[in-house]
N, C-alpha and C. Protein backbone atom coordinates (compact mmCIF):
# COMPACT_ATOMS: atom_id res chain seq x y z
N UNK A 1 77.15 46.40 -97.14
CA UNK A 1 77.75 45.09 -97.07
C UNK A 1 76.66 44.04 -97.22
N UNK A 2 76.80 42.93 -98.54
CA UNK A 2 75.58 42.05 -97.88
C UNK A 2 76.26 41.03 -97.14
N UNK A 3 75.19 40.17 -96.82
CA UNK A 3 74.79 39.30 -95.92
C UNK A 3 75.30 38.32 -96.42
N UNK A 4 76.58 37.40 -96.10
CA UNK A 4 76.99 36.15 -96.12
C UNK A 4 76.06 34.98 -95.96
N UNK A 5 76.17 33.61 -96.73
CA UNK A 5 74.99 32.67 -96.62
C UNK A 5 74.45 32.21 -97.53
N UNK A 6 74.04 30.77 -97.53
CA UNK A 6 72.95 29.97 -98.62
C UNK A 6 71.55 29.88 -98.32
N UNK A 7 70.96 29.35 -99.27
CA UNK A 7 69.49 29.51 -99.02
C UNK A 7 69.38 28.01 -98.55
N UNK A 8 68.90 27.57 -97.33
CA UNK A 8 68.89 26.09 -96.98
C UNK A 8 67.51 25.26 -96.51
N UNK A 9 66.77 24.98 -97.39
CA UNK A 9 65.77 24.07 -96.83
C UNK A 9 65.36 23.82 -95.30
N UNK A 10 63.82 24.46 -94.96
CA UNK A 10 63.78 24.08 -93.88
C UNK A 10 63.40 22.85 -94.06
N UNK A 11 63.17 21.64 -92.33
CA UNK A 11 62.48 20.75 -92.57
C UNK A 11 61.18 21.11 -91.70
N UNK A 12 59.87 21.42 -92.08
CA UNK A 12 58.81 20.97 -91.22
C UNK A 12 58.16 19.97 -90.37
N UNK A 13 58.75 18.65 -90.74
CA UNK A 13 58.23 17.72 -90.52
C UNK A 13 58.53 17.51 -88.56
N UNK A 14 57.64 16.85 -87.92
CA UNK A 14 57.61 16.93 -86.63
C UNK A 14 57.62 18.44 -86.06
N UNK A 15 56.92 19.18 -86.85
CA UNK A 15 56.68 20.63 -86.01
C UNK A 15 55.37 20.92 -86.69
N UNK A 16 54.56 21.82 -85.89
CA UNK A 16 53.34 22.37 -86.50
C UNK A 16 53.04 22.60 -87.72
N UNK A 17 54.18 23.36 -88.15
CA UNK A 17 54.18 24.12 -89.41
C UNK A 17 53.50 23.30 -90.42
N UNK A 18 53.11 23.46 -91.52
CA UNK A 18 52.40 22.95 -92.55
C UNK A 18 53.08 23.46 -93.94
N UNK A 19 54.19 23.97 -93.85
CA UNK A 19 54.57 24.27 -95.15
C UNK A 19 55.84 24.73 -94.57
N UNK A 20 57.32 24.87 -95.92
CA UNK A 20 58.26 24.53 -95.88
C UNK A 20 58.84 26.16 -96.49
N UNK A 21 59.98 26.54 -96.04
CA UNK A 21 60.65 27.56 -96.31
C UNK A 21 62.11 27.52 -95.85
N UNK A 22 62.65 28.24 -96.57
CA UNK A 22 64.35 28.74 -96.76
C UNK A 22 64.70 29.83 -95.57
N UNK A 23 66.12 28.63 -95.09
CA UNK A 23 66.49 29.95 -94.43
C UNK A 23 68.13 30.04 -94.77
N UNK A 24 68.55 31.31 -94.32
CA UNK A 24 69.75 31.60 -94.89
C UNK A 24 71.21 30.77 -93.40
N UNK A 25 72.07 30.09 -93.59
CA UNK A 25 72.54 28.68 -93.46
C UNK A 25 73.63 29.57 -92.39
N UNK A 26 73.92 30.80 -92.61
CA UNK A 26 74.43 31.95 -91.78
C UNK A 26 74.09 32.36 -90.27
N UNK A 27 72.60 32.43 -90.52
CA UNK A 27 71.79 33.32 -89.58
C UNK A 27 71.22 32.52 -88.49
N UNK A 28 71.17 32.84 -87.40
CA UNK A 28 71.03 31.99 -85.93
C UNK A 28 69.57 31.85 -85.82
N UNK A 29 69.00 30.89 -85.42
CA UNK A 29 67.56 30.31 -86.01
C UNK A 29 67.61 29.55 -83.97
N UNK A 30 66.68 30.70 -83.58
CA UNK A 30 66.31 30.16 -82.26
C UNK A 30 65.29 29.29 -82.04
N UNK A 31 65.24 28.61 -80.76
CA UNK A 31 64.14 27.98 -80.93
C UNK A 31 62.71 28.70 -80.77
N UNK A 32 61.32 27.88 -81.82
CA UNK A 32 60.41 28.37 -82.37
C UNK A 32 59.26 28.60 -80.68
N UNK A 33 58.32 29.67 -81.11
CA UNK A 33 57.85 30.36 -79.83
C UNK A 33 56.34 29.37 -80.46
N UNK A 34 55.91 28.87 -79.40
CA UNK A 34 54.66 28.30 -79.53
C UNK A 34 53.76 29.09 -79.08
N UNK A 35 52.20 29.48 -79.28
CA UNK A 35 51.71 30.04 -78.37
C UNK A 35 49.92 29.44 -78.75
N UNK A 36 49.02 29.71 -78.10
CA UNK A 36 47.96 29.25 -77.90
C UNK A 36 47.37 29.50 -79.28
N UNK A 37 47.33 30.36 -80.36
CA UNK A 37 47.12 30.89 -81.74
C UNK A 37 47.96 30.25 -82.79
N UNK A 38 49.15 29.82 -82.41
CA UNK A 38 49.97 29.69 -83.75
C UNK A 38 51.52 29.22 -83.02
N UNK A 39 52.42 29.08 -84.46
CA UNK A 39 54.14 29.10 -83.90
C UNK A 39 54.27 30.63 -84.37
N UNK A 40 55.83 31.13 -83.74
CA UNK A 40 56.55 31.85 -84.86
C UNK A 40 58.06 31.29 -84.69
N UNK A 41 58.71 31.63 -85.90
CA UNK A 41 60.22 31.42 -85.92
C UNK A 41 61.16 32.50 -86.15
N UNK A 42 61.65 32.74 -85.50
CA UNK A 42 62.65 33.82 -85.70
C UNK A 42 64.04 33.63 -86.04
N UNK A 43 64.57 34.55 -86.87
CA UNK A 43 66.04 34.35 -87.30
C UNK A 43 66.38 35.38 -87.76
N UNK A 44 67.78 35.44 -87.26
CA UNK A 44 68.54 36.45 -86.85
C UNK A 44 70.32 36.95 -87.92
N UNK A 45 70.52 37.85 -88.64
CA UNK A 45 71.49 37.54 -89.26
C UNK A 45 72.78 37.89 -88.42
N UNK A 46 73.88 37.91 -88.82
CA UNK A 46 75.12 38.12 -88.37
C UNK A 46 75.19 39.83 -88.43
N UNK A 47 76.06 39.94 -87.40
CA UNK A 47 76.12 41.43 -87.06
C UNK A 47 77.36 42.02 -88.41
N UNK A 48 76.81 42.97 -89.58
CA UNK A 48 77.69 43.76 -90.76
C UNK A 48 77.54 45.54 -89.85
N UNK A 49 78.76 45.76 -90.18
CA UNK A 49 79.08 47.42 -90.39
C UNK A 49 78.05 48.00 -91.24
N UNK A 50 77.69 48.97 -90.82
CA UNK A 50 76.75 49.63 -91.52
C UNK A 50 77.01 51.52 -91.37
N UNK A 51 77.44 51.48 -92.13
CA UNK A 51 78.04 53.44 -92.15
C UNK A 51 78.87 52.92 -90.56
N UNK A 52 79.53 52.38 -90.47
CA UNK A 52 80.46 52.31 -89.16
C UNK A 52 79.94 51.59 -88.14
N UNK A 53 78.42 51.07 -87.95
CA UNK A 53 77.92 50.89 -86.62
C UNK A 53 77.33 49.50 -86.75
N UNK A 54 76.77 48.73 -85.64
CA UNK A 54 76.58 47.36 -86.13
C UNK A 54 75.60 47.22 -86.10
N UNK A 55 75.57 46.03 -86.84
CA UNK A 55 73.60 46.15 -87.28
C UNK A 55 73.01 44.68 -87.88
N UNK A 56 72.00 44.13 -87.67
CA UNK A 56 71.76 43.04 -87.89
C UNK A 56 70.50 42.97 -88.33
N UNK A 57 69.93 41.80 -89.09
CA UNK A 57 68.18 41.36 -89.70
C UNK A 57 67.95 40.97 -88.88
N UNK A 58 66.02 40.90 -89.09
CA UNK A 58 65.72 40.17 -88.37
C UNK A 58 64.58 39.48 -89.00
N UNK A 59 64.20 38.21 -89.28
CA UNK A 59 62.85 37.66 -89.87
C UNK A 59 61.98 37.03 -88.85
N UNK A 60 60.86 36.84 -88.86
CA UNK A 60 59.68 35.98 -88.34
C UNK A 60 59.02 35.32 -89.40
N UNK A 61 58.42 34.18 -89.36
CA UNK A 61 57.61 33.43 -90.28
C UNK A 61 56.87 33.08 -88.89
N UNK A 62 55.26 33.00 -89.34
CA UNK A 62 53.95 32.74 -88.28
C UNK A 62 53.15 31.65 -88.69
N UNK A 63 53.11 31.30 -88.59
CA UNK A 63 51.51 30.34 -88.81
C UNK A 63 49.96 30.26 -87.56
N UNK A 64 49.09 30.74 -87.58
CA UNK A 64 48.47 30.59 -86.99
C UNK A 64 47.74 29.12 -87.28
N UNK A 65 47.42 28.59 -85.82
CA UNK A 65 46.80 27.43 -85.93
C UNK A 65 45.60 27.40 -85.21
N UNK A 66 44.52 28.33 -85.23
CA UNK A 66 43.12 28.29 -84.58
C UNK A 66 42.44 27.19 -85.41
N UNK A 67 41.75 26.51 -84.87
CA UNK A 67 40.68 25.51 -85.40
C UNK A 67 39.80 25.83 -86.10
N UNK A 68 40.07 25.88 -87.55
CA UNK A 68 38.46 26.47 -88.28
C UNK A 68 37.15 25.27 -88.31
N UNK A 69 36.18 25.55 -87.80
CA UNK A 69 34.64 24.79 -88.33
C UNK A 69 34.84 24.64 -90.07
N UNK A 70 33.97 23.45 -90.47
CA UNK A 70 33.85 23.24 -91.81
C UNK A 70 33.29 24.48 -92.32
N UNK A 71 32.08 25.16 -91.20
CA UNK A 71 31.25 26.71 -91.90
C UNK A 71 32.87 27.61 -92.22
N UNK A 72 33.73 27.88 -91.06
CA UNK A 72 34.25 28.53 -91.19
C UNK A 72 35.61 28.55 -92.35
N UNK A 73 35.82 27.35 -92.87
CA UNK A 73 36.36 27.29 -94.01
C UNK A 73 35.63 27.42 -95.44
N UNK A 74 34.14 26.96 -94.98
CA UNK A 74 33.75 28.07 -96.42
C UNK A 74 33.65 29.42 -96.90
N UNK A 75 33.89 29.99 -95.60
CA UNK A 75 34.04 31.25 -95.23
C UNK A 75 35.07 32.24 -96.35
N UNK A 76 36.06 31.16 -96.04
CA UNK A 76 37.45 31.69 -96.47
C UNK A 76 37.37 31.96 -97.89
C-alpha cells in the first residue's frame, strides 16, 4: 500500500536549521528535539496494512550545530 500525501515545503526560518526540506503533508511532524550538538526532526507516517499487520515510517533529518574555528573550517 503506499503512503497517502504531498510533498510540502518546510519553513526553516526562526529555527536552527539552515536549510529547507519537504515533508509529506500526511505524516505527524512532532516537535523538533534540541540537544547540546544539533536539532533533529522526526516524522512519522500514518499507520498502512502491511501483509495484514500495521506498520508505519519513520524519518529523522539532523543538523549538527558544534561551533567550528576558522582552522577548523579549513579543515573541511
Amino acid at each position: 500500500m503506499r503512503l497517502a500525501g504531498q510533498p510540502t515545503p518546510s519553513d526553516p526560518s526562526g529555527t536552527p536549521f539552515i536549510f529547507a526540506f519537504d515533508d509529506v503533508d500526511s505524516w505527524a511532524v512532532p516537535a523538533a528535539l534540541q540537544g547540546p550538538g544539533g536539532r533533529r526532526q522526526g516524522f512519522s507516517s500514518p499507520m498502512v496494512s502491511v501483509d495484514g499487520e500495521p506498520e508505519s515510517a519513520g524519518i529523522r533529518v539532523g543538523q549538527q550545530s558544534q561551533v567550528l574555528t576558522a582552522a577548523g573550517v579549513d579543515e573541511i
